[in-house]
N, C-alpha and C. Protein backbone atom coordinates (compact mmCIF):
# COMPACT_ATOMS: atom_id res chain seq x y z
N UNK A 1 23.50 -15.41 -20.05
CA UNK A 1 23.26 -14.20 -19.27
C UNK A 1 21.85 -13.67 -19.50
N UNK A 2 20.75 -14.02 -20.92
CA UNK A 2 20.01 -13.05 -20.65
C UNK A 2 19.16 -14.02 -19.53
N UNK A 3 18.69 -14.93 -19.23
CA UNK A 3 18.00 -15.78 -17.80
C UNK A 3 18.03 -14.72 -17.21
N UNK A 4 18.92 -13.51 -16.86
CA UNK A 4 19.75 -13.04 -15.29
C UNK A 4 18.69 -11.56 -15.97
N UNK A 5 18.34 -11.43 -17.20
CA UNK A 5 17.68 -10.42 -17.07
C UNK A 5 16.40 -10.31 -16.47
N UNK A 6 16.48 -8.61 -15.70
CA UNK A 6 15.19 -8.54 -14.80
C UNK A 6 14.65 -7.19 -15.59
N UNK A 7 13.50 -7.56 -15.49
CA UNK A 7 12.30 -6.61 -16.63
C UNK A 7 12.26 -5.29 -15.55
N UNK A 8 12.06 -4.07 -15.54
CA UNK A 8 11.95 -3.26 -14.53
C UNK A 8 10.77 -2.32 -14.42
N UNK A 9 10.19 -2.03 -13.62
CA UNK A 9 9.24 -1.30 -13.97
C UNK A 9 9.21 0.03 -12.91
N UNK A 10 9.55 1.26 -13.52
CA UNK A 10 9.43 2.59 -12.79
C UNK A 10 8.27 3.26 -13.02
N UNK A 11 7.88 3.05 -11.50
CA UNK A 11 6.16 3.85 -11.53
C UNK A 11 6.34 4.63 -10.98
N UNK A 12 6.62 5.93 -11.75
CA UNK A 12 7.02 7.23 -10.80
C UNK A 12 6.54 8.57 -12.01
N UNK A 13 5.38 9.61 -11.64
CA UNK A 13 5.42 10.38 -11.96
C UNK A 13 6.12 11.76 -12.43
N UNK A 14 7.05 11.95 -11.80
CA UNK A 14 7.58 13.24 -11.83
C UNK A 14 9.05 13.12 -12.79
N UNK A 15 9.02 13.45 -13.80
CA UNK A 15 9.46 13.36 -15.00
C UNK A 15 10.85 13.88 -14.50
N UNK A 16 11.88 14.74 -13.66
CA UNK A 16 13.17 14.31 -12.82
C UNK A 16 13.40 13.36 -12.06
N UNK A 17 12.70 12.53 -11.82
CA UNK A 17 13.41 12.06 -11.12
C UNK A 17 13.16 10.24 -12.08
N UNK A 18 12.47 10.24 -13.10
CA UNK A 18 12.41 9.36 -14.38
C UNK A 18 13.81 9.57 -14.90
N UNK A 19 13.87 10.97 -15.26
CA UNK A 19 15.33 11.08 -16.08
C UNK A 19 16.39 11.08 -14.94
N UNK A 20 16.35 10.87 -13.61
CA UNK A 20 17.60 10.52 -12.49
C UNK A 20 17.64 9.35 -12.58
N UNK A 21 16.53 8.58 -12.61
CA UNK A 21 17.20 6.83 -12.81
C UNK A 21 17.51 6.54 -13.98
N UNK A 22 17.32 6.88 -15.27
CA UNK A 22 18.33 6.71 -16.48
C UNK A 22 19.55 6.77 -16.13
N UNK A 23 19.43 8.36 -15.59
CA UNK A 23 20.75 8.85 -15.50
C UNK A 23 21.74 7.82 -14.95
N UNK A 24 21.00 7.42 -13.51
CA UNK A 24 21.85 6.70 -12.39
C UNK A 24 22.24 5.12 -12.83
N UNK A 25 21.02 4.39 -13.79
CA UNK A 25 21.07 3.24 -14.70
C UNK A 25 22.58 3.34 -15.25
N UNK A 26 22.35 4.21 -16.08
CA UNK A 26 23.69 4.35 -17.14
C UNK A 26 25.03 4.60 -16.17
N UNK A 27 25.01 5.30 -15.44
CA UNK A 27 26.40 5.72 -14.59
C UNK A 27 26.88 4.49 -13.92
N UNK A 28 25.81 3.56 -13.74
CA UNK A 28 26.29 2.62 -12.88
C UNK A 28 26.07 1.25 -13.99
N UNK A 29 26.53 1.10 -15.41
CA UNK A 29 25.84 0.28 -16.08
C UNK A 29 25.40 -0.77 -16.41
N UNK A 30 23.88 -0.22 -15.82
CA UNK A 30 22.79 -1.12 -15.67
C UNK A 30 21.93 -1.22 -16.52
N UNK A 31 22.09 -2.73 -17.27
CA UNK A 31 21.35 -3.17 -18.80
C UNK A 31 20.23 -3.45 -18.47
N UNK A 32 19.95 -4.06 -17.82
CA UNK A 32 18.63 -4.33 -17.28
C UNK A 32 17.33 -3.31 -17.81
N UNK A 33 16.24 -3.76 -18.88
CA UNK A 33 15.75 -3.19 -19.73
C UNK A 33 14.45 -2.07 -18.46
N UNK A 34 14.44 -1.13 -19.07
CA UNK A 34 13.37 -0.06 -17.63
C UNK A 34 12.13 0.30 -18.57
N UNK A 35 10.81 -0.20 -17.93
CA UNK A 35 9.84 0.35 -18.51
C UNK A 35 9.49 1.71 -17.52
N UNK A 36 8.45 2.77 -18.10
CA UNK A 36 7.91 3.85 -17.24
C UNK A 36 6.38 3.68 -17.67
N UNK A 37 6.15 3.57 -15.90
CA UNK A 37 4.64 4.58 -15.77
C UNK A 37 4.46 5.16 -15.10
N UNK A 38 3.30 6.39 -15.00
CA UNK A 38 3.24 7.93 -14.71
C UNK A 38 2.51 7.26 -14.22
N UNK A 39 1.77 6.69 -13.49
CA UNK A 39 1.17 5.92 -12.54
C UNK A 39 0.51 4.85 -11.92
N UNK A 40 -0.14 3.97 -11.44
CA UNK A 40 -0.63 2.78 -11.16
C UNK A 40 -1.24 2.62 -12.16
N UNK A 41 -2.29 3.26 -12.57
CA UNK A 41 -3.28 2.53 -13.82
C UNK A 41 -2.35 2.26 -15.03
N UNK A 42 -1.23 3.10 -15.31
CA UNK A 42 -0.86 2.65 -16.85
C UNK A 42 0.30 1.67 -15.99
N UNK A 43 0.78 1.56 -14.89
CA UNK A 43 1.45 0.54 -14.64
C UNK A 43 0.72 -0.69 -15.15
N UNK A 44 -0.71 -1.08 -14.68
CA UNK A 44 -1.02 -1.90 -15.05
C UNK A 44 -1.42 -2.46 -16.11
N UNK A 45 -1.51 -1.56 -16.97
CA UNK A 45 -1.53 -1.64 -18.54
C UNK A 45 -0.10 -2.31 -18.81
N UNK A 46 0.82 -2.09 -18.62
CA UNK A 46 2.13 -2.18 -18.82
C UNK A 46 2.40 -4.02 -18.49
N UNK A 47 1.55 -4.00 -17.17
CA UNK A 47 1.99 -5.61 -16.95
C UNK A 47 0.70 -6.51 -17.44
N UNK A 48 -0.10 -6.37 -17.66
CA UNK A 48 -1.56 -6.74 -18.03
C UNK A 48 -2.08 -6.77 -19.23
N UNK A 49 -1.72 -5.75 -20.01
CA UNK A 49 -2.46 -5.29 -21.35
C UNK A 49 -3.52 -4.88 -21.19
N UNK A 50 -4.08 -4.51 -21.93
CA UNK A 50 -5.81 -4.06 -22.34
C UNK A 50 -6.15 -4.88 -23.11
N UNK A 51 -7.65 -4.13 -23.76
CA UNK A 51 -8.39 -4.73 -24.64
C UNK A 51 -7.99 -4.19 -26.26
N UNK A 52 -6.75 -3.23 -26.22
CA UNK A 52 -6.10 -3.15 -27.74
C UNK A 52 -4.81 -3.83 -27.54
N UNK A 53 -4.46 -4.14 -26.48
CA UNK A 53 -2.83 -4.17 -26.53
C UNK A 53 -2.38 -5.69 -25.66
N UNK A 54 -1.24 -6.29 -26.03
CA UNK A 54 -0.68 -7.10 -24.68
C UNK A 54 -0.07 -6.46 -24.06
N UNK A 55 0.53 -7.56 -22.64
CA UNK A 55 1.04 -6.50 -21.92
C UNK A 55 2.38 -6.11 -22.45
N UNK A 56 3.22 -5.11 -21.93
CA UNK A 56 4.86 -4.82 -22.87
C UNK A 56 5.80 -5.26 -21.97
N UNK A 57 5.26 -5.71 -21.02
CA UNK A 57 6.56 -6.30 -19.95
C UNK A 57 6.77 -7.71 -19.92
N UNK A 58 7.58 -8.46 -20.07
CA UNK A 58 7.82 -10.16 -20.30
C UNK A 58 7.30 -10.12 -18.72
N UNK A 59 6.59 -11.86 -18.96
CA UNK A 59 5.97 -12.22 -17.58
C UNK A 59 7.04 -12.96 -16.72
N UNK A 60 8.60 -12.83 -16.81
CA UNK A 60 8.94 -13.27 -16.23
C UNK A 60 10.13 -12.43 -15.58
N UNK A 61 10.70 -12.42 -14.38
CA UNK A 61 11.81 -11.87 -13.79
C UNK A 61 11.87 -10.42 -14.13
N UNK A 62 10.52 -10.07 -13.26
CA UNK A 62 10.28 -8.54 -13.58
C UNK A 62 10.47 -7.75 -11.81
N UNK A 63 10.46 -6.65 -11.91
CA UNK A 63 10.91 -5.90 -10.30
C UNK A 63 10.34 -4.68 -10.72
N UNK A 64 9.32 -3.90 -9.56
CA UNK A 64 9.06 -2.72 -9.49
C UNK A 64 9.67 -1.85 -8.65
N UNK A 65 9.85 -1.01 -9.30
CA UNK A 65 10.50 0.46 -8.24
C UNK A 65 8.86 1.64 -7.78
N UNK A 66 8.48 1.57 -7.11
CA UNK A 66 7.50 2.30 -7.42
C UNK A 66 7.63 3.62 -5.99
N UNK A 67 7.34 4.76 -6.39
CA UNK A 67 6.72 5.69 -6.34
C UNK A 67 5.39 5.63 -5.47
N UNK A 68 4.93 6.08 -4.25
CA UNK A 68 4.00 6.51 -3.12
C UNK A 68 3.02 7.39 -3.85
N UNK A 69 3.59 8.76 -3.90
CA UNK A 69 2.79 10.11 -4.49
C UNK A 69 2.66 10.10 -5.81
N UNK A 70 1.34 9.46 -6.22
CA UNK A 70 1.17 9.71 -7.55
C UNK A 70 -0.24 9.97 -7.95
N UNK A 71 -0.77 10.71 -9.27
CA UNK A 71 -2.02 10.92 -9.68
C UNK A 71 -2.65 9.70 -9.58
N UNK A 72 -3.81 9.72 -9.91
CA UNK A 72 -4.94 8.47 -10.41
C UNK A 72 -5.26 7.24 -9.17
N UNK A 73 -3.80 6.80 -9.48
CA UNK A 73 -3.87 5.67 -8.82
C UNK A 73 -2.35 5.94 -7.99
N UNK A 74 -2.56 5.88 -6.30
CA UNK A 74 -1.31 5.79 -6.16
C UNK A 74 -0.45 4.88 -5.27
N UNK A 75 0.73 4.86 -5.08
CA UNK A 75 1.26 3.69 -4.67
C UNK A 75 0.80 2.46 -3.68
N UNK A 76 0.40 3.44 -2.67
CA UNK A 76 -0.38 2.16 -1.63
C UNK A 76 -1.60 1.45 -2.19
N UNK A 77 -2.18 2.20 -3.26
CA UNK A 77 -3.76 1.64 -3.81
C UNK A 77 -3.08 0.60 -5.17
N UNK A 78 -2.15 1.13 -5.83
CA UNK A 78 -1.31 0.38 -7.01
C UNK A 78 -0.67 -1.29 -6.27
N UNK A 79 -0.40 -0.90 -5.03
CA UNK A 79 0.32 -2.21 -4.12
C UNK A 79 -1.05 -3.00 -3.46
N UNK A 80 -2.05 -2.13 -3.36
CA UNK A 80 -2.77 -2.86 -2.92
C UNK A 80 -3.44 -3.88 -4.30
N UNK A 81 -3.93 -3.39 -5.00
CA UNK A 81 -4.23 -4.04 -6.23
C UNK A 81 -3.31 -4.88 -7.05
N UNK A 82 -2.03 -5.12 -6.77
CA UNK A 82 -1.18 -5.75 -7.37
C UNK A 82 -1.27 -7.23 -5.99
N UNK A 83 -1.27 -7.15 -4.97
CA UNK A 83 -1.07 -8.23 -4.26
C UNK A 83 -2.32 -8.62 -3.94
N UNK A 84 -3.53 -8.42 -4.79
CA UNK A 84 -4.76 -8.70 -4.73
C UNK A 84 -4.47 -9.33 -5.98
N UNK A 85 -4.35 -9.46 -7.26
CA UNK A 85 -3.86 -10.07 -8.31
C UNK A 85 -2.93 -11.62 -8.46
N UNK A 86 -3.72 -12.96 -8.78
CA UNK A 86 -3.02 -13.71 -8.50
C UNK A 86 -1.74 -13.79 -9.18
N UNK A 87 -1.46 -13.38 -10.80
CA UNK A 87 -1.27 -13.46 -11.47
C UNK A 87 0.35 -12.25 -11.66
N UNK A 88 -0.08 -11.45 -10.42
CA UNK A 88 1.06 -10.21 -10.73
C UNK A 88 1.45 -10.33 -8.79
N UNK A 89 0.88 -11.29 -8.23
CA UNK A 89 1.49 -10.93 -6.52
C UNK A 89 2.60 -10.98 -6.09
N UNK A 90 3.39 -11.88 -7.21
CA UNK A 90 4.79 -12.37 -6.65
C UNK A 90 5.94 -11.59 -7.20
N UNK A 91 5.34 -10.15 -7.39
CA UNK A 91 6.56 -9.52 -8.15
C UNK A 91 6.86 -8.78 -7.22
N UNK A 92 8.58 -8.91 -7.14
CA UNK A 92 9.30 -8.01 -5.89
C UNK A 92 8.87 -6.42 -6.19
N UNK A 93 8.42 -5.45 -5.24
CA UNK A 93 8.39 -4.46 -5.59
C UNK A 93 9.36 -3.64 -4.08
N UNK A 94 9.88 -2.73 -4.64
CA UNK A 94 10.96 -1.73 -3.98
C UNK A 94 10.35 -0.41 -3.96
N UNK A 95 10.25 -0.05 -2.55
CA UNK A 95 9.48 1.60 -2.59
C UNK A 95 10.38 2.80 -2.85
N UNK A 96 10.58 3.52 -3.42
CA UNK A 96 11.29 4.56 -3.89
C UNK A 96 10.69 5.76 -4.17
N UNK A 97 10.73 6.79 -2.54
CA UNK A 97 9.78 7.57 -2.30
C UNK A 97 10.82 9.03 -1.74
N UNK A 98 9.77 10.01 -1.35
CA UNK A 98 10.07 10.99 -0.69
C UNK A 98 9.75 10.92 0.57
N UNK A 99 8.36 9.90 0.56
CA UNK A 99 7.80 10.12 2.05
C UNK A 99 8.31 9.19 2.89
N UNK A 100 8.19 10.01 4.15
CA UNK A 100 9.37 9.31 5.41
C UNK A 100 8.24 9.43 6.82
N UNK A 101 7.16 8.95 5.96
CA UNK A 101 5.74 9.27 6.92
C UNK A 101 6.14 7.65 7.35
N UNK A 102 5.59 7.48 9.17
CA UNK A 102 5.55 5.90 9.15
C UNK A 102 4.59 5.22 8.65
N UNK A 103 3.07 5.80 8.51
CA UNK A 103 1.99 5.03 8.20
C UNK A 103 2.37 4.62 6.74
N UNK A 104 3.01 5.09 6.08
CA UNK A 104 3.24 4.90 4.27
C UNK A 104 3.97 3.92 4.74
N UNK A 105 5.00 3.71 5.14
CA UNK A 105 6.09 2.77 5.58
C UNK A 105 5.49 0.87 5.96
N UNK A 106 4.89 1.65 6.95
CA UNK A 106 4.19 0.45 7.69
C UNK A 106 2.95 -0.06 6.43
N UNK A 107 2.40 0.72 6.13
CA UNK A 107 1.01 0.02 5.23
C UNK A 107 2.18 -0.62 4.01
N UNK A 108 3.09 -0.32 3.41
CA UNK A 108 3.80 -0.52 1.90
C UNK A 108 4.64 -2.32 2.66
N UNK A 109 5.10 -1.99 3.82
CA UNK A 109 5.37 -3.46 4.80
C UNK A 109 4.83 -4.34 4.90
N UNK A 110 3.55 -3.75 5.07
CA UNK A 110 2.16 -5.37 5.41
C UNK A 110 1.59 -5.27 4.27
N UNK A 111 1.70 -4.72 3.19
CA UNK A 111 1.28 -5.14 1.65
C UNK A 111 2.91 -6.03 0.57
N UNK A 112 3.75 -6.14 1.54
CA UNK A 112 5.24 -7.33 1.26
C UNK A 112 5.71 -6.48 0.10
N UNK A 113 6.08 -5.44 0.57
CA UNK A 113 7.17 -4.84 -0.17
C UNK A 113 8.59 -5.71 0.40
N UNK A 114 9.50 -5.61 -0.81
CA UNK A 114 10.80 -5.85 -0.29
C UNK A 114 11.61 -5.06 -0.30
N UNK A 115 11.36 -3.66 0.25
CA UNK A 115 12.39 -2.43 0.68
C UNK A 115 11.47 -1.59 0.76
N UNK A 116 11.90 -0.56 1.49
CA UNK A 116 11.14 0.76 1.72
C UNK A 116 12.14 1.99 1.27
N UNK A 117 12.78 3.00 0.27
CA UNK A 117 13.77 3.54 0.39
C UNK A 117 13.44 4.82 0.39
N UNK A 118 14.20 6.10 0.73
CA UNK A 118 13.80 7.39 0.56
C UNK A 118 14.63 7.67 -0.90
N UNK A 119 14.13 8.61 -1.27
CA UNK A 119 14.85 9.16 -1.77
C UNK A 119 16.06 10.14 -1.60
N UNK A 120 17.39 9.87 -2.15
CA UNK A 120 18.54 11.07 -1.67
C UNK A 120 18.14 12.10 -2.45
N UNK A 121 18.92 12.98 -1.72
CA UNK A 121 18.88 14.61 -1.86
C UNK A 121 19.97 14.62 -2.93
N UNK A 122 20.76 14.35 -3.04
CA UNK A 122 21.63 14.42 -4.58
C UNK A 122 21.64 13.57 -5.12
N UNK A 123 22.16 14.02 -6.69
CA UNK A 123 22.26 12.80 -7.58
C UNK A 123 23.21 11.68 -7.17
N UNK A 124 24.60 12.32 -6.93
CA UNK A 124 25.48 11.03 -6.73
C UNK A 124 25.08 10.40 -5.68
N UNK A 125 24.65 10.50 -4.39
CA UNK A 125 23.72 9.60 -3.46
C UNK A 125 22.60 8.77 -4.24
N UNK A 126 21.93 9.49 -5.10
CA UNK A 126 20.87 8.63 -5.59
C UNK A 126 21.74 7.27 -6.46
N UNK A 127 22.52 7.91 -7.51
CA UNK A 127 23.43 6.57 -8.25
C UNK A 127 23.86 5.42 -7.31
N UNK A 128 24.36 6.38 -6.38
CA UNK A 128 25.18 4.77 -4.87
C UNK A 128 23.58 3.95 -4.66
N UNK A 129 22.37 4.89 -4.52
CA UNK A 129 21.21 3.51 -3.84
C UNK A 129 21.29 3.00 -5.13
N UNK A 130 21.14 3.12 -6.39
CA UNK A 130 20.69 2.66 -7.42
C UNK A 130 21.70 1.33 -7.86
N UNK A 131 23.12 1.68 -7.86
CA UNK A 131 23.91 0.53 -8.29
C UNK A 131 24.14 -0.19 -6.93
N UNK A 132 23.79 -0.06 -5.97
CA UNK A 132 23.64 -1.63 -4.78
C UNK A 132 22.44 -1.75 -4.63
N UNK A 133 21.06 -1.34 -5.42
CA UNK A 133 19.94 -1.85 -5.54
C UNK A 133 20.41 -2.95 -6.94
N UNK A 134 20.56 -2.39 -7.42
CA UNK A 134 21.26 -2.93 -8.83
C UNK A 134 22.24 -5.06 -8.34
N UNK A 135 23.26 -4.49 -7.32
CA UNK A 135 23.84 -5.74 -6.71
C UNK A 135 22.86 -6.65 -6.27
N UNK A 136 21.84 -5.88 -5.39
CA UNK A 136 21.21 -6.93 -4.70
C UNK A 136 19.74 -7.46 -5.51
N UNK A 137 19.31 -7.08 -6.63
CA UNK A 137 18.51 -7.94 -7.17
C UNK A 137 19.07 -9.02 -8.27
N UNK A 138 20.44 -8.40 -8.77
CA UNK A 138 21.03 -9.52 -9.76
C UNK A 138 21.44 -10.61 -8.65
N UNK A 139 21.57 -10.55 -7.51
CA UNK A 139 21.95 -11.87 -6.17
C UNK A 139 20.48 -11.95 -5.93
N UNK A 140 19.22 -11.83 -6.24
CA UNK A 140 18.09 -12.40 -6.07
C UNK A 140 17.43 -13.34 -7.04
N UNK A 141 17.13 -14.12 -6.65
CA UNK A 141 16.47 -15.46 -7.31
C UNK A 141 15.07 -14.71 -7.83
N UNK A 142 14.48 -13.77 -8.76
CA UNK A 142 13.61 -13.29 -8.66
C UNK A 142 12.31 -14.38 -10.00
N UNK A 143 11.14 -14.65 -9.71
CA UNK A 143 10.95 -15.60 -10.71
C UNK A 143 10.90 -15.27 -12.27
């Protein structure tokens, strides 16, 4: 079983809705190990390393949830720089946003996201996307 583990990575600023996917992880229980970053740049610290550190995410059978609205660096510029990367292009990433703008939609599409999702307005809506997001990447061949 651990092969089937997928590394996770939540790039999402806003520190509720960090502690809603714990929350929704655990309610629906999902082992699957979750890293956090508060935004694109320490995302990429996270999968990359620096010049003190390696990176903390295993290079293999990893999935991003990422977050649109964020400081520094943010989602469309974080997606753009990740599928500019030979080395990090092939990682499924899942949008998990507020915005229900089409241009965010459409640009996060032609940069090969594999989902676009809003965010629900309650928690128990949020747990239901989370544990059949949950179904459908353990049924993905992810590398």
């Amino acid at each position: 079983m651990e092969d089937k583990v997928i590394h996770i990575l939540l790039v999402e600023d806003d520190e509720v809705d960090v502690m809603n996917v714990k929350r929704a992880f655990k309610k629906g229980n999902i082992t699957n190990p979750l890293y956090v970053a508060n935004n694109g740049v320490e995302a990429f610290v996270k999968l990359r390393g620096d010049e003190t550190s390696s990176p903390e995410i295993p290079s293999v059978r990893r999935l991003i949830l990422l977050d649109l609205n964020m400081p520094r660096m943010g989602g469309i510029e974080f997606l753009q720089e990740l599928r500019a990367d030979s080395a990090l292009r092939h990682i499924p990433v899942i949008v998990l946003t507020t915005s229900n703008a089409d241009q965010d939609r459409v640009q996060a599409y032609d940069l090969n996201v594999a989902g676009y999702l809003l965010k629900p307005v309650t928690f128990s809506a949020f747990v239901e996307v989370v544990i059949t997001l949950n179904k459908y990447w353990t049924l993905c061949e992810i590398p």
